[in-house]
C-alpha atoms as a PDB file:
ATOM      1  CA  UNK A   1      33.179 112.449  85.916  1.00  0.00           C
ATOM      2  CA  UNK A   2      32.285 110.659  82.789  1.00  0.00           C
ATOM      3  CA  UNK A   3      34.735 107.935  81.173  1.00  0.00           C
ATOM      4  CA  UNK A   4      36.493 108.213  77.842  1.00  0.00           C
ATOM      5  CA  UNK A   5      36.732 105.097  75.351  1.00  0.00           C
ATOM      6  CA  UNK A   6      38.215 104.492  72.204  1.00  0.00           C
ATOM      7  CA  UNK A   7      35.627 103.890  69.569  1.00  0.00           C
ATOM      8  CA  UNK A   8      37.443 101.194  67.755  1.00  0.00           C
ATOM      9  CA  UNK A   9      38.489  99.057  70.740  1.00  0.00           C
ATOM     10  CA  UNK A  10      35.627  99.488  72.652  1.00  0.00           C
ATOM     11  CA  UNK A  11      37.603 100.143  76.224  1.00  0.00           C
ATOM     12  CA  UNK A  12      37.056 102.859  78.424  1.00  0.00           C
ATOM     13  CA  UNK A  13      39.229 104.932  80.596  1.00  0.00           C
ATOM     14  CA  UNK A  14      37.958 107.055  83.627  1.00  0.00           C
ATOM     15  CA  UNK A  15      38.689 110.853  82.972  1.00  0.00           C
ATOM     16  CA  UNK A  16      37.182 113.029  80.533  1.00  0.00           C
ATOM     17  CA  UNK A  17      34.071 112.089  78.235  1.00  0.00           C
ATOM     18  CA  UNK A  18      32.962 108.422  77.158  1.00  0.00           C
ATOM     19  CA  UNK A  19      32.099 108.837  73.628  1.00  0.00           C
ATOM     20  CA  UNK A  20      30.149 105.939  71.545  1.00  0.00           C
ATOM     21  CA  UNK A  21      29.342 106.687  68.026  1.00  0.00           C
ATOM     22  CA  UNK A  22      26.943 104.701  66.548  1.00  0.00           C
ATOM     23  CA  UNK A  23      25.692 104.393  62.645  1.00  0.00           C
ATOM     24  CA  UNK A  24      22.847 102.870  61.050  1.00  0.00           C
ATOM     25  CA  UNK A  25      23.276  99.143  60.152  1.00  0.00           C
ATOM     26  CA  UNK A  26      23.685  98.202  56.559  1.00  0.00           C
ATOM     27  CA  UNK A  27      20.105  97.694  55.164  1.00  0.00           C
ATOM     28  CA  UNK A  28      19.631  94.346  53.205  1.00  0.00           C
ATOM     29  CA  UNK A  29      17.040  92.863  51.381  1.00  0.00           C
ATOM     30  CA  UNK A  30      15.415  89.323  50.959  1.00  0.00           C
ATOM     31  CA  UNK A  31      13.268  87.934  48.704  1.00  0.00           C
ATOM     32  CA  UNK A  32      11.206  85.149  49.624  1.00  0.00           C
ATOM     33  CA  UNK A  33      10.012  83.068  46.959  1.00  0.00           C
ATOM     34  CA  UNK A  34       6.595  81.252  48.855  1.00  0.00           C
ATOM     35  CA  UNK A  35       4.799  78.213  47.678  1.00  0.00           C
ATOM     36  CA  UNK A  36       1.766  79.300  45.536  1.00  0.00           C
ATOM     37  CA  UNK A  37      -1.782  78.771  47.887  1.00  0.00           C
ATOM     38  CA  UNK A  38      -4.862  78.473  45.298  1.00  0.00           C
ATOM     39  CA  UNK A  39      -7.519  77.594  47.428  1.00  0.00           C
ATOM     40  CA  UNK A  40     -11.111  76.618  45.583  1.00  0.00           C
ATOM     41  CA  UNK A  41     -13.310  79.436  45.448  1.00  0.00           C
ATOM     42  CA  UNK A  42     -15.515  78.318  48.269  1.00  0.00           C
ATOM     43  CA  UNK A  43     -12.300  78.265  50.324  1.00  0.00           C
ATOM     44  CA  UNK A  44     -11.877  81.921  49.508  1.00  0.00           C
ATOM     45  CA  UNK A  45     -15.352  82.901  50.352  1.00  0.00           C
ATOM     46  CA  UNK A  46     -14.732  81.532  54.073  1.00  0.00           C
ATOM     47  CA  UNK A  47     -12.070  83.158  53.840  1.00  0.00           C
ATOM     48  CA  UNK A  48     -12.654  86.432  53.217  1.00  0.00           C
ATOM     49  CA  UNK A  49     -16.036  85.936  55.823  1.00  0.00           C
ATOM     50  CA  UNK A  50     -13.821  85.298  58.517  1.00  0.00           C
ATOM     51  CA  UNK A  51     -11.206  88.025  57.260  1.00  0.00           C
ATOM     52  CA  UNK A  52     -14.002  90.656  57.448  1.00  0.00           C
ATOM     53  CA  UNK A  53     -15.415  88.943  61.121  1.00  0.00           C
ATOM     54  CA  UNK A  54     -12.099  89.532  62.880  1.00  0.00           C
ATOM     55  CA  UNK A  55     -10.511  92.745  60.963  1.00  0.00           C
ATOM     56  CA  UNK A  56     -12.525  94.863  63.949  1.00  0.00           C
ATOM     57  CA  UNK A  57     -11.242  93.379  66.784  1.00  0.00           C
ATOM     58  CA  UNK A  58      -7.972  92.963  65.159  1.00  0.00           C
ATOM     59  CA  UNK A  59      -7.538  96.862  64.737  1.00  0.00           C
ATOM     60  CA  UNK A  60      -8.877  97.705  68.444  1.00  0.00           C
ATOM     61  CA  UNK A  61      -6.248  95.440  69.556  1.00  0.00           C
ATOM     62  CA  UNK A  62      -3.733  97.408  67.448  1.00  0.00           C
ATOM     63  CA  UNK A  63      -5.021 100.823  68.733  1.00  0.00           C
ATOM     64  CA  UNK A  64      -5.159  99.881  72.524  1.00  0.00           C
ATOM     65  CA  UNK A  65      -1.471  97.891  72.418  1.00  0.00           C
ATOM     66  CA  UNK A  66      -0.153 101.716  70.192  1.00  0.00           C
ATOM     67  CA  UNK A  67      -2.019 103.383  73.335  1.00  0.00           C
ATOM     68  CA  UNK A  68      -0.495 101.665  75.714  1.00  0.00           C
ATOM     69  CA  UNK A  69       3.126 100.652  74.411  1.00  0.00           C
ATOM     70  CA  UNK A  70       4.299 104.618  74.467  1.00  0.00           C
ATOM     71  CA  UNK A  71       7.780 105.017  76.124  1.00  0.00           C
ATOM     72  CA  UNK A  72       9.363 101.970  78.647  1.00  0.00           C
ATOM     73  CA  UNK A  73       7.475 101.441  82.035  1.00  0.00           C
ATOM     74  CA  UNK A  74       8.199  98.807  84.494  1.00  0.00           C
ATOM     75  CA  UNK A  75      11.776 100.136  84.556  1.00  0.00           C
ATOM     76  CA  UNK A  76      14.543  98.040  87.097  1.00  0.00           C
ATOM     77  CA  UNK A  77      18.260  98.209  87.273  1.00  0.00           C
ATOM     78  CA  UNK A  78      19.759  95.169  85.886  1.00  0.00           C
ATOM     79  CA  UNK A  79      21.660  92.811  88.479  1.00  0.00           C
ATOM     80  CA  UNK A  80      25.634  92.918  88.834  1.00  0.00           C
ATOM     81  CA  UNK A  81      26.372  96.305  88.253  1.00  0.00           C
ATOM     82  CA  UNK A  82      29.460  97.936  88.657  1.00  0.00           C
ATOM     83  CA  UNK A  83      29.822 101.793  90.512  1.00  0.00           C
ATOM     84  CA  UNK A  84      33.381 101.984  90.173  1.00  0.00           C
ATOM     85  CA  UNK A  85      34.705 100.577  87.352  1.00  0.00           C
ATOM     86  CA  UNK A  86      33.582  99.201  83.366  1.00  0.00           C
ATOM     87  CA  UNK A  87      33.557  95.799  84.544  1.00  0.00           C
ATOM     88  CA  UNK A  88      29.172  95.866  83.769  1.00  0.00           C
ATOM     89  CA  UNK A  89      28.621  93.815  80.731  1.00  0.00           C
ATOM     90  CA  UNK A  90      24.869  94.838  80.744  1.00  0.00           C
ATOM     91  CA  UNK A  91      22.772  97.601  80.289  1.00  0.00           C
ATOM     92  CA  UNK A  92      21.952  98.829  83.463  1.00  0.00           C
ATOM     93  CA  UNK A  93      17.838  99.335  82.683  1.00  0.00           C
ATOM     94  CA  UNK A  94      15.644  96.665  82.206  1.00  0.00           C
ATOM     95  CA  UNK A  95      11.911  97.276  81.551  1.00  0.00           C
ATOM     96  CA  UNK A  96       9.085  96.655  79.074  1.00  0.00           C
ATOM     97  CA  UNK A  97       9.089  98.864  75.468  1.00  0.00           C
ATOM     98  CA  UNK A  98      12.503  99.982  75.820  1.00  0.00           C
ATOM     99  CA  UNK A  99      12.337 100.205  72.181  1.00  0.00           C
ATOM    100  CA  UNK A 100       9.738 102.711  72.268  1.00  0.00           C
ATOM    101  CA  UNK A 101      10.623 106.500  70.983  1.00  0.00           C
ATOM    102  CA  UNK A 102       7.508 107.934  71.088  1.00  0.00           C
ATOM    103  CA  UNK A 103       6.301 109.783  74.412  1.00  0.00           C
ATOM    104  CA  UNK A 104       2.656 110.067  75.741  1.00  0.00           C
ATOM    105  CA  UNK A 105       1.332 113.429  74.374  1.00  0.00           C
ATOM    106  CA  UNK A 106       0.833 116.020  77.303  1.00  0.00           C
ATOM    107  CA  UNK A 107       3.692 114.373  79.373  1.00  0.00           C
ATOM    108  CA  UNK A 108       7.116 115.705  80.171  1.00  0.00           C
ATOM    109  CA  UNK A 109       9.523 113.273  78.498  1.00  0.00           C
ATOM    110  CA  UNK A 110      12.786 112.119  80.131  1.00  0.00           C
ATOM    111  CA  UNK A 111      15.240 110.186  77.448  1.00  0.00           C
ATOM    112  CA  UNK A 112      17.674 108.348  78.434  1.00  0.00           C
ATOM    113  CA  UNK A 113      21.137 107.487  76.858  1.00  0.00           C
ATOM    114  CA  UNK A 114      24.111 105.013  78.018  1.00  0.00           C
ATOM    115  CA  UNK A 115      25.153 101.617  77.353  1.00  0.00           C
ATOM    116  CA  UNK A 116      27.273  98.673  79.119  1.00  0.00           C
ATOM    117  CA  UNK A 117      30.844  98.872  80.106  1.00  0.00           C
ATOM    118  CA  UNK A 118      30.466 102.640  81.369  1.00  0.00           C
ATOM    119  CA  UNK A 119      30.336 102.611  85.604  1.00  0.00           C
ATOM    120  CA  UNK A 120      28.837 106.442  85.108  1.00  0.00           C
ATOM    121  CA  UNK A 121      26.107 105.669  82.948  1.00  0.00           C
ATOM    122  CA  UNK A 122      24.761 102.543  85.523  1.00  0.00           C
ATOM    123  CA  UNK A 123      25.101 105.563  88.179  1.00  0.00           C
ATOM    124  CA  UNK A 124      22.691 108.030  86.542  1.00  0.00           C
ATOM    125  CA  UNK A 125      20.715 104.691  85.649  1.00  0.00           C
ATOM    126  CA  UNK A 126      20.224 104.006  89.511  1.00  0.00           C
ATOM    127  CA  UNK A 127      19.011 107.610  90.016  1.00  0.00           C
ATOM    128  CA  UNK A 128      16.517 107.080  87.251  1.00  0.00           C
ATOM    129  CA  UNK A 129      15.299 104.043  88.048  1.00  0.00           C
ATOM    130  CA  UNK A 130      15.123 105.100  92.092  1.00  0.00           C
ATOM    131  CA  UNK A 131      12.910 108.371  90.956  1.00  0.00           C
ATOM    132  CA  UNK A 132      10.752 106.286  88.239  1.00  0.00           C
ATOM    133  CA  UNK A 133       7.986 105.322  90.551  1.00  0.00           C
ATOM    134  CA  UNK A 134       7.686 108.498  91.337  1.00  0.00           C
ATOM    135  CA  UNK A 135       7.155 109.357  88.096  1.00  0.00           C
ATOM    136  CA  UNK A 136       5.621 106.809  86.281  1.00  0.00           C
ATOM    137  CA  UNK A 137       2.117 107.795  86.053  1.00  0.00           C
ATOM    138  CA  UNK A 138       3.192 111.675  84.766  1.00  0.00           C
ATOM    139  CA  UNK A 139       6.377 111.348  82.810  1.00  0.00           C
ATOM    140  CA  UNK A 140       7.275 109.454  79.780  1.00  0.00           C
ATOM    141  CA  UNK A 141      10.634 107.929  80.153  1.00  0.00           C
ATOM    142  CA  UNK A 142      12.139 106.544  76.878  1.00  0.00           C
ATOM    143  CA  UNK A 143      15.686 104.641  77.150  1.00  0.00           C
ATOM    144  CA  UNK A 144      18.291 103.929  74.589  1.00  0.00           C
ATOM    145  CA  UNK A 145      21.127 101.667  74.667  1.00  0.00           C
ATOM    146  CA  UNK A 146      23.527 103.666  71.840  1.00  0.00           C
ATOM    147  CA  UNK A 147      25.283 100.634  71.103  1.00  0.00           C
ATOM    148  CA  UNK A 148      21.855  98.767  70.049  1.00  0.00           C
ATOM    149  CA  UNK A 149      18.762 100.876  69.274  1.00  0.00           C
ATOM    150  CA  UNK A 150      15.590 100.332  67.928  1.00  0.00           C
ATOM    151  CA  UNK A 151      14.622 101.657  64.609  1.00  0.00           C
ATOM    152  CA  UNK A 152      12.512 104.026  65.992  1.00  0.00           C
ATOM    153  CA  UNK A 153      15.148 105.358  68.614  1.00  0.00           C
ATOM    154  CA  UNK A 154      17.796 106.430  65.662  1.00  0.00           C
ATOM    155  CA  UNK A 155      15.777 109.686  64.621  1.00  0.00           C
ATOM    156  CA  UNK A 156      16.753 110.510  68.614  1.00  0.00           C
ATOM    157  CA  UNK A 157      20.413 109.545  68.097  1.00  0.00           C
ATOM    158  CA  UNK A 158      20.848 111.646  65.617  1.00  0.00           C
ATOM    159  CA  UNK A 159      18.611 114.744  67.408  1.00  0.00           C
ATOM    160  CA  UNK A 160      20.346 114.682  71.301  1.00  0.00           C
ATOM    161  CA  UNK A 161      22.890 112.175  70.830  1.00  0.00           C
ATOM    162  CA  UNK A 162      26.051 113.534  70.735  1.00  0.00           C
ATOM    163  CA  UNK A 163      28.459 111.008  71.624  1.00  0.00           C
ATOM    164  CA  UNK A 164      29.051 111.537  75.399  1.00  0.00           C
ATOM    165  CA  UNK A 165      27.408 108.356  77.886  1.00  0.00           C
ATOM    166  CA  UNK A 166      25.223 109.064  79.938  1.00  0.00           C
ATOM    167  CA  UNK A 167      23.188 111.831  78.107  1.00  0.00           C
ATOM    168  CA  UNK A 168      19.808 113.239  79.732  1.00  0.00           C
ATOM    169  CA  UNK A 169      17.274 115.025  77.980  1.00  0.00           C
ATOM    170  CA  UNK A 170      14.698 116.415  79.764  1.00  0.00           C
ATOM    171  CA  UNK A 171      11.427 117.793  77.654  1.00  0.00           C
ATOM    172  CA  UNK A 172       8.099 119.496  78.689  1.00  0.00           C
ATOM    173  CA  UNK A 173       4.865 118.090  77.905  1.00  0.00           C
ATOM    174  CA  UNK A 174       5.132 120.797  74.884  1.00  0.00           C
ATOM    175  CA  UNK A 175       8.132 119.556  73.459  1.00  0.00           C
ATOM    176  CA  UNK A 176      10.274 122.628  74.990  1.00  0.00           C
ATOM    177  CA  UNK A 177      14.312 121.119  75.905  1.00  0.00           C
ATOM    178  CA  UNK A 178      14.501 121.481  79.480  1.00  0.00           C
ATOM    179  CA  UNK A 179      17.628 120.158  79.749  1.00  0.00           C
ATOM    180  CA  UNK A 180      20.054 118.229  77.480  1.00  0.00           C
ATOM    181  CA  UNK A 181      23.157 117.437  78.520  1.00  0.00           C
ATOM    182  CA  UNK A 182      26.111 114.897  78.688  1.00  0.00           C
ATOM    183  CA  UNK A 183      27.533 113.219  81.857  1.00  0.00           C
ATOM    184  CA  UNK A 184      26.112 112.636  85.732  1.00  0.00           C
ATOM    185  CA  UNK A 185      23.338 115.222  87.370  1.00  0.00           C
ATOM    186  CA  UNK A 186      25.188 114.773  90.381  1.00  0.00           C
ATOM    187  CA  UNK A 187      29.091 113.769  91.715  1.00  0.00           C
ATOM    188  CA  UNK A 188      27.886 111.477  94.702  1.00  0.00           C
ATOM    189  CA  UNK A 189      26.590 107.838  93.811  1.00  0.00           C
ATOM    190  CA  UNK A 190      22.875 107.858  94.840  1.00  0.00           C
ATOM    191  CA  UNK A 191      22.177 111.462  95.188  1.00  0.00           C
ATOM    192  CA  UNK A 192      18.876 112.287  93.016  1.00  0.00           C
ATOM    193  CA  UNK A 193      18.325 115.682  94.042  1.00  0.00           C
ATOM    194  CA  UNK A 194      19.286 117.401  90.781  1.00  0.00           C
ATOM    195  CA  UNK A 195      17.701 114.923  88.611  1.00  0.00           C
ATOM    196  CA  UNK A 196      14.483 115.106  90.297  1.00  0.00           C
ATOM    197  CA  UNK A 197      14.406 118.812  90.149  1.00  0.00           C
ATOM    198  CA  UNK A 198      15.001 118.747  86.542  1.00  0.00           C
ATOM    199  CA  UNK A 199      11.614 116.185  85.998  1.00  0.00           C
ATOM    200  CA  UNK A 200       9.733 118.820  88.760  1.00  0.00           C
ATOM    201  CA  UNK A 201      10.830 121.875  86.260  1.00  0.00           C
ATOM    202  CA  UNK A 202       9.324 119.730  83.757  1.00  0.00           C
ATOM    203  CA  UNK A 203       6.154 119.126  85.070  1.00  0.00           C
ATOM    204  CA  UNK A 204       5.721 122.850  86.356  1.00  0.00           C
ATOM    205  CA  UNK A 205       6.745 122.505  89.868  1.00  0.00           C
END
């Protein structure tokens, strides 16, 4: 079972679905008004040497960190969850690039979405997290908290998200929908035998 909540007050009830809508934040602008720089023109010679000197190694570092940075890795389940109840005040994954949206190319892609307060969502967490090493060198696993994404993650709120915590989505390495759905892969706390079949279907097993 999944737990319901009311969107305004934020509390959730065991039963049916928990649904969390989300909306994009309203966009504002500054304008910075910086002190002029007018260095002498020899200044702006060295300047511009040093500019062209490091622009190489500056966009190699911004290639390899784009290569590297695609979907979370080092995923964990945070400390202090609840199984039982909405009592969590955290979400239940912790990991590096958890902002991330894009997959690797030629991996299957498992997406991940839940948020605090929601006992069902930290128990399909722990059944990610316990198949992730596993899976980490194959499958691109990208994880949104609905209640705080990145930029980046909104274009997949508004593609799989459809109000209902947790929500898998399940992709192969083509971009074909394995499996998108709302809710637990399984009724019994620790049981990752459906999930895990789902990420071998995937991957061609």
């Amino acid at each position: 079972m999944f737990a319901e909540s009311d969107p305004g007050s934020g509390r959730v009830t065991k039963g049916a679905s928990h649904r969390i809508s989300w909306r994009m934040d309203d966009k504002r602008t500054h304008r910075a008004n910086p002190r002029a720089f007018r260095p002498e023109a020899s200044g702006r010679l060295w300047l511009m040497r040093v500019g062209a000197r490091i622009a190489p190694y500056v966009a190699v570092a911004a290639l390899m960190t784009a290569s590297v940075a695609r979907g979370a890795d080092h995923l964990a389940l945070a400390p202090r969850l609840s199984f039982s109840d909405d009592s969590s005040d955290s979400f239940p994954i912790r990991g590096d690039h958890l902002g991330d949206a894009e997959p690797q190319p030629g991996r299957p892609t498992v997406m991940f979405f839940g948020a605090a307060h929601c006992w069902n969502t930290n128990r399909e967490a722990e059944r990610l997290v316990a198949l992730y090493p596993k899976y980490q060198d194959r499958v691109s696993f990208i994880i949104v908290d609905v209640n705080h994404p990145s930029p980046s993650q909104r274009g997949l709120l508004d593609s799989y998200y459809r109000g209902s915590i947790p929500t898998l989505v399940v992709r192969a390495p083509d971009g074909a929908l394995v499996y998108s759905r709302a809710g637990e892969t399984a009724g019994t706390r620790g049981d990752t035998r459906a999930l895990d079949s789902l990420i071998g279907k995937a991957l061609g097993r």
